[in-house]
Protein backbone atom coordinates (compact mmCIF):
# COMPACT_ATOMS: atom_id res chain seq x y z
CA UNK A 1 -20.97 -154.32 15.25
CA UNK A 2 -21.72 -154.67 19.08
CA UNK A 3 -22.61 -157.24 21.00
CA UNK A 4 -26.84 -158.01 20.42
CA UNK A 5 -28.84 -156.46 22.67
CA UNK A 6 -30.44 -158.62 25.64
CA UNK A 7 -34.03 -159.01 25.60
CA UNK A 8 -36.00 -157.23 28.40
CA UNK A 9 -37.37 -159.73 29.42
CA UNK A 10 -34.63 -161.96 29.72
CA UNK A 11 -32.92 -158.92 31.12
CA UNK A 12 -35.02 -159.06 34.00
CA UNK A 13 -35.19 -162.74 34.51
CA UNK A 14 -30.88 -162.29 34.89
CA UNK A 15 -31.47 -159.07 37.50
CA UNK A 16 -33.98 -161.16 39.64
CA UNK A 17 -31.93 -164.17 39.81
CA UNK A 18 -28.86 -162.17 40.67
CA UNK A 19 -30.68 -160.33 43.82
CA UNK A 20 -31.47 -163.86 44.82
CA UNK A 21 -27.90 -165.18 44.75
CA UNK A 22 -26.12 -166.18 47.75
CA UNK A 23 -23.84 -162.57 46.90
CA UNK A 24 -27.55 -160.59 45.75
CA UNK A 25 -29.93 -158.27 48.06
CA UNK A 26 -29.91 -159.89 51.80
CA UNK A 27 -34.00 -158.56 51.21
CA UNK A 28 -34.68 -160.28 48.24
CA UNK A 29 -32.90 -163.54 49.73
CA UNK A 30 -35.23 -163.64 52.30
CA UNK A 31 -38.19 -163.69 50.72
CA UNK A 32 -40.63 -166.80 50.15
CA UNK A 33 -43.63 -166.85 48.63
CA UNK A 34 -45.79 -166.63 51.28
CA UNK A 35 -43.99 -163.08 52.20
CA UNK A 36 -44.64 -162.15 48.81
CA UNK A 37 -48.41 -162.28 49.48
CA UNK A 38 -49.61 -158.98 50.70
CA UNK A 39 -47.18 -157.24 47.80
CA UNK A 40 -48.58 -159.13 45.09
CA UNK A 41 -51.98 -157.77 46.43
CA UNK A 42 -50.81 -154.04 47.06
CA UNK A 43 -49.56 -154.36 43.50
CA UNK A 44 -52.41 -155.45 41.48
CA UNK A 45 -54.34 -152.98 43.66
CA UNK A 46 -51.81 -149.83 42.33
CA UNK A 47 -52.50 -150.69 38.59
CA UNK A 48 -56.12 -150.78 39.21
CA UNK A 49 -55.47 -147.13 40.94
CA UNK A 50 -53.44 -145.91 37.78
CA UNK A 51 -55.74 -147.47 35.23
CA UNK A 52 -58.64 -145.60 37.01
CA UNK A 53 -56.55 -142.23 36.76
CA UNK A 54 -55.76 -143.08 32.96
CA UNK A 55 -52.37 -142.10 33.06
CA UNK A 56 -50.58 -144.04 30.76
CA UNK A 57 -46.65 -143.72 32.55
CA UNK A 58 -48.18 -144.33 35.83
CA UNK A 59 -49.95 -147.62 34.75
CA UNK A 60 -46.73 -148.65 32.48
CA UNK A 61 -44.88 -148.42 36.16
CA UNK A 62 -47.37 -150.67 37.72
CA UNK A 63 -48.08 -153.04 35.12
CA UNK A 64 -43.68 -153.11 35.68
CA UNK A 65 -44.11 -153.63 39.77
CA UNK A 66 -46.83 -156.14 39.51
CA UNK A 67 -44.73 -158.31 36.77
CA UNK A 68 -42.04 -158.44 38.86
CA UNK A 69 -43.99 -160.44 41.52
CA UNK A 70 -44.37 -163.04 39.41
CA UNK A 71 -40.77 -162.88 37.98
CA UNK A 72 -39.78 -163.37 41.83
CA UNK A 73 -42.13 -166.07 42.48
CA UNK A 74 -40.75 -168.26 39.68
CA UNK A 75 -37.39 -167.57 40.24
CA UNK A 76 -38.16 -169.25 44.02
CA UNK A 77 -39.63 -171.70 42.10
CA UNK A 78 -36.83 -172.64 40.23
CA UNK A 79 -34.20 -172.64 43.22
CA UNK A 80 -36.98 -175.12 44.26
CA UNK A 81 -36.55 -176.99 41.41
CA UNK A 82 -40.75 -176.96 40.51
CA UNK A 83 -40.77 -174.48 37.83
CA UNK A 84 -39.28 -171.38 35.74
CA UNK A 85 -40.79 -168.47 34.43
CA UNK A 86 -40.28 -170.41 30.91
CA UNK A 87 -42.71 -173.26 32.29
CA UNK A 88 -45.03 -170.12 33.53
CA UNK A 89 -45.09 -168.10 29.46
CA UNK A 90 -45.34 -171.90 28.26
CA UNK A 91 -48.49 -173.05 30.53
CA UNK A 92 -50.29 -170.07 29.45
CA UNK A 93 -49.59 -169.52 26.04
CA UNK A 94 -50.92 -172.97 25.53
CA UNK A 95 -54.34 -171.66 27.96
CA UNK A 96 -54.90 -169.84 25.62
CA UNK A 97 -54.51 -171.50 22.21
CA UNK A 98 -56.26 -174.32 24.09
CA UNK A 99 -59.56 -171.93 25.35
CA UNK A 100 -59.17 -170.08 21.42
CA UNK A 101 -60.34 -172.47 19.43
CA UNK A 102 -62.58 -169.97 17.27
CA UNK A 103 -59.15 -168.24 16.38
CA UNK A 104 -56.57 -171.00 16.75
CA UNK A 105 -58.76 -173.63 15.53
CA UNK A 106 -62.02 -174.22 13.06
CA UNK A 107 -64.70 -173.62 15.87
CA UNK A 108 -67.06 -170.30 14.56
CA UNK A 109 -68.37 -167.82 16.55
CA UNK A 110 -70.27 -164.37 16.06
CA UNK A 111 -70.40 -162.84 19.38
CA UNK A 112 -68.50 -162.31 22.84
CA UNK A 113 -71.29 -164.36 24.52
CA UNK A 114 -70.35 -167.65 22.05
CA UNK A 115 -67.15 -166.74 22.90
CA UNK A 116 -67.57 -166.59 26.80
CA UNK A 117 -69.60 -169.94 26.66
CA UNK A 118 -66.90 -171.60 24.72
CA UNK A 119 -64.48 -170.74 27.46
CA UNK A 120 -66.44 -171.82 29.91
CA UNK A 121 -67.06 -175.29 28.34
CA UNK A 122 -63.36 -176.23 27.76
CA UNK A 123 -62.66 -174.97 31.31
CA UNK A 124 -65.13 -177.91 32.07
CA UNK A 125 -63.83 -179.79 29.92
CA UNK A 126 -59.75 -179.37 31.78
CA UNK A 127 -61.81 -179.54 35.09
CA UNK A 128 -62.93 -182.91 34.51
CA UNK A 129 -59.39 -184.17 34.99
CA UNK A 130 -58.53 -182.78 38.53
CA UNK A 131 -59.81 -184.17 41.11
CA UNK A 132 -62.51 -180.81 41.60
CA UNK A 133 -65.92 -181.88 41.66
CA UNK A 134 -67.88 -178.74 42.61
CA UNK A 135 -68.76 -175.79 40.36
CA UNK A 136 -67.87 -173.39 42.92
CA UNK A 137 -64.26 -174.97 43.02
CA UNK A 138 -60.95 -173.44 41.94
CA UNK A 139 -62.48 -169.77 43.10
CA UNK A 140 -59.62 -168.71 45.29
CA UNK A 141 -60.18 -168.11 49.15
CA UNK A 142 -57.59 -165.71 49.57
CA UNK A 143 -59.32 -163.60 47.17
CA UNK A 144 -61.00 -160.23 48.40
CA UNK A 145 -64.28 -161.25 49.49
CA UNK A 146 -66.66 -158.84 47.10
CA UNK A 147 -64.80 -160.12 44.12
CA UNK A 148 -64.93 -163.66 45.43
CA UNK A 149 -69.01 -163.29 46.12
CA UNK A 150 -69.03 -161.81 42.44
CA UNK A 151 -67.16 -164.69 41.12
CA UNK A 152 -69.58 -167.80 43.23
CA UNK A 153 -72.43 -165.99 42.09
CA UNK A 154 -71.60 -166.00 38.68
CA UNK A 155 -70.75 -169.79 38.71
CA UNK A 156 -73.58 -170.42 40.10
CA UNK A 157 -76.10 -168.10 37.23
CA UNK A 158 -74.28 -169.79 34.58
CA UNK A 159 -76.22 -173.20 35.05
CA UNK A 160 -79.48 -171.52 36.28
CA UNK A 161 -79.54 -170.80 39.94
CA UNK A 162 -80.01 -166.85 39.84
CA UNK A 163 -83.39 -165.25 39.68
CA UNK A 164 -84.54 -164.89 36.19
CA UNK A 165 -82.56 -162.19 34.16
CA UNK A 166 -84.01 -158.19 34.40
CA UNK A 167 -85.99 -159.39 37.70
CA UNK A 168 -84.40 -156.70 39.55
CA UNK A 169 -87.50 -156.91 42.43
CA UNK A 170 -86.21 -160.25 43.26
CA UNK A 171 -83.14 -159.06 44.52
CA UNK A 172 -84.13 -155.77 45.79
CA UNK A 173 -86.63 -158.13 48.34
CA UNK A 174 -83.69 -160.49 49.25
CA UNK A 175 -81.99 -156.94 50.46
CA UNK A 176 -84.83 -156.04 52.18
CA UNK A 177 -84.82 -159.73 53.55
CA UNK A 178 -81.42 -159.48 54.87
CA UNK A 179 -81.62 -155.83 56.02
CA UNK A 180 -84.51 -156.68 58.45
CA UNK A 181 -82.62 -159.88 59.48
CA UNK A 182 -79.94 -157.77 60.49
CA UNK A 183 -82.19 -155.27 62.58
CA UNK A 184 -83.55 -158.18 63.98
CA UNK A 185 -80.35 -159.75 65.00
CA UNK A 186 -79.13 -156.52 66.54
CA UNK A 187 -82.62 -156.58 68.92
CA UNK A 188 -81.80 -159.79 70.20
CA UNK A 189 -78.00 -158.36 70.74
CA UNK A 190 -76.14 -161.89 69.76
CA UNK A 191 -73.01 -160.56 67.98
CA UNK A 192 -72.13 -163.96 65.99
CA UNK A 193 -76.09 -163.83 64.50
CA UNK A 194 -75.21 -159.67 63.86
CA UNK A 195 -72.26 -160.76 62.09
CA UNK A 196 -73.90 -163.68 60.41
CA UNK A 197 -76.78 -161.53 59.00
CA UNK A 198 -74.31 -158.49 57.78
CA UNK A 199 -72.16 -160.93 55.79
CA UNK A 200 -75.60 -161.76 54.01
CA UNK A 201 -76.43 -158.24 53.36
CA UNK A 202 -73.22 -157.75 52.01
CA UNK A 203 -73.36 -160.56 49.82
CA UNK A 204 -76.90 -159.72 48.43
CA UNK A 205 -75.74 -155.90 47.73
CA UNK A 206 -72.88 -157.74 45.98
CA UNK A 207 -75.56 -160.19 43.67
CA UNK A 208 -76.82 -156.53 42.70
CA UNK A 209 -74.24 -155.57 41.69
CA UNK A 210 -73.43 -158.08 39.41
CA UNK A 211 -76.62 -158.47 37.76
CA UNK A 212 -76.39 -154.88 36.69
CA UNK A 213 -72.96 -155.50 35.63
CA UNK A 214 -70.98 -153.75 38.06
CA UNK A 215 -68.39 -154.97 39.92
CA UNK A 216 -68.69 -154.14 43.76
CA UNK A 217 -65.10 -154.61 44.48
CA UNK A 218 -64.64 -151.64 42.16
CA UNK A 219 -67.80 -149.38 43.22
CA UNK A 220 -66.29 -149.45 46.73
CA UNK A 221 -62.67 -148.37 45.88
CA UNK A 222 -64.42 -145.60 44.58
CA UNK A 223 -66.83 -144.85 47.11
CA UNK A 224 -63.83 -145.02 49.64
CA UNK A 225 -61.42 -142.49 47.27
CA UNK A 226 -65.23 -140.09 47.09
CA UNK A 227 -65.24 -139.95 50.46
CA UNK A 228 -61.30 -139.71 51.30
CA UNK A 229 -61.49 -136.27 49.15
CA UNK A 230 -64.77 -135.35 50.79
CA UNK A 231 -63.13 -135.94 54.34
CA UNK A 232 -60.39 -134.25 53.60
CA UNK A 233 -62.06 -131.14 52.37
CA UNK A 234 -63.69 -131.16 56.08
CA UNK A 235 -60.63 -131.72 57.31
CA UNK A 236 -59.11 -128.41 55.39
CA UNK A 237 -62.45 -126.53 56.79
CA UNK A 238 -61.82 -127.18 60.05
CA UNK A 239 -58.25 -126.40 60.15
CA UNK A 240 -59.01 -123.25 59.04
CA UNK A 241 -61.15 -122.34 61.97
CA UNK A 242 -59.78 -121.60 65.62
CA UNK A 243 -60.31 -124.30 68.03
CA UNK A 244 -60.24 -127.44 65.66
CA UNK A 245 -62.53 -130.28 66.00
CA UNK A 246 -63.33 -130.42 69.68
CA UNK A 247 -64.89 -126.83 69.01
CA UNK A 248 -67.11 -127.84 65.74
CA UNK A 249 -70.57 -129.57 66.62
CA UNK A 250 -71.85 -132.62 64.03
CA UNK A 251 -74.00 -129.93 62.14
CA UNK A 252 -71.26 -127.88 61.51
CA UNK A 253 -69.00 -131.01 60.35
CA UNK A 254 -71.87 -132.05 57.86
CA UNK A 255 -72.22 -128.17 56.26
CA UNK A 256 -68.56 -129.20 55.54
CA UNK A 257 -69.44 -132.51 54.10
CA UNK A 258 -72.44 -130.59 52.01
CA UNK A 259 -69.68 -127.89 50.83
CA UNK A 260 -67.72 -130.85 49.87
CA UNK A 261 -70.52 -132.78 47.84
CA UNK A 262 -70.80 -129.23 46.08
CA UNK A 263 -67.45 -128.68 45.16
């Protein structure tokens, strides 16, 4: 019989540790982990992409790329002596028994929601020992900003401070509200109050959003990959006519764009 065969995992543990080695990848040695920032991003970003396209090899690949990230971040944390990916599978394994009570334990439930509450009580619960006091805290910074409006907003709702649930009038006003605040600001010509009052509007659009269960961070990847396609269709349009764009006037550009919409 041959020799039993190494565990994937494991197998990728021993291949990330050997790029690190003093004799491994000069790239890989170089890295820390606050160069492995923007990757870890791009990554998570790329499975989103392939779970949108539903295709199953392409989102295997990514769900392989954005692993690795945290393979390489606990292997620097084990040269560092803080942590291994053992301590990582470990910590949340026991998350979760810990935040499953109604299947690890004797707590009952009957829906999602009791569920959801649960969670949100024993995450409380763990919170009570740090040294966070607010409700808003452990909601990273570095996260994109729509998801992290999404995510203070919904702290917030969950003990009350949101306008009462299906008053969608509410929130259309406080768009309104900010939307004139911003054409206001813009008479008056003081950039830092323009920017001030945009980063409102934004964050109002966002509390839409969310109360109609939509996540904005989401909506706009796809209203930037609609209008990437549409573009490019114009782009294809004009290409095909002598002269390019210096010879095509902004009606004929938006006949394109209609064409586009059509197609």
């Amino acid at each position: 019989m041959g020799e039993p065969k190494e565990h994937p995992f494991d197998r990728l543990a021993g291949i990330m540790e050997q790029l690190r080695a003093p004799d491994g990848c000069p790239w890989d040695r170089e890295q820390n982990l606050r160069s492995l920032r923007p990757y870890i991003i791009e990554e998570a970003y790329e499975l989103i992409q392939a779970i949108n396209k539903e295709d199953a090899e392409d989102i295997r690949e990514e769900c392989g790329d954005l692993l690795l990230q945290v393979i390489f971040i606990s292997q620097i944390a084990k040269e560092h002596q803080w942590f291994d990916i053992s301590g990582v599978l470990d910590a949340i394994s026991e998350k979760l028994v810990r935040r499953h009570p109604h299947v690890f334990g004797n707590v009952n439930v009957d829906t999602s929601s009791d569920v959801s509450r649960n969670w949100d009580e024993i995450k409380a619960e763990e919170k009570k020992k740090t040294t966070r006091k607010s409700r808003l805290s452990g909601i990273p910074q570095s996260l994109p900003a729509l998801i992290r409006a999404h995510q203070l907003q919904e702290r917030a709702a969950k003990v009350g401070f949101d306008w009462p649930k299906g008053d969608q009038e509410a929130v259309f006003g406080k768009i309104e509200e900010e939307l004139q605040e911003v054409q206001e600001a813009m008479q008056h010509e003081n950039q830092q109050h323009i920017e001030e009052e945009l980063g409102d509007l934004f964050f109002a659009l966002v509390n839409l959003s969310r109360r109609l269960d939509m996540d904005a961070e989401l909506l706009l990847q796809e209203a930037n990959e609609k209008f990437t396609k549409r573009f490019e269709y114009v782009e294809q349009r004009v290409e095909e006519t002598a002269g390019g764009w210096v010879q095509h006037e902004l009606e004929e550009l938006e006949a394109y764009w209609k064409e586009s919409k059509q197609k």
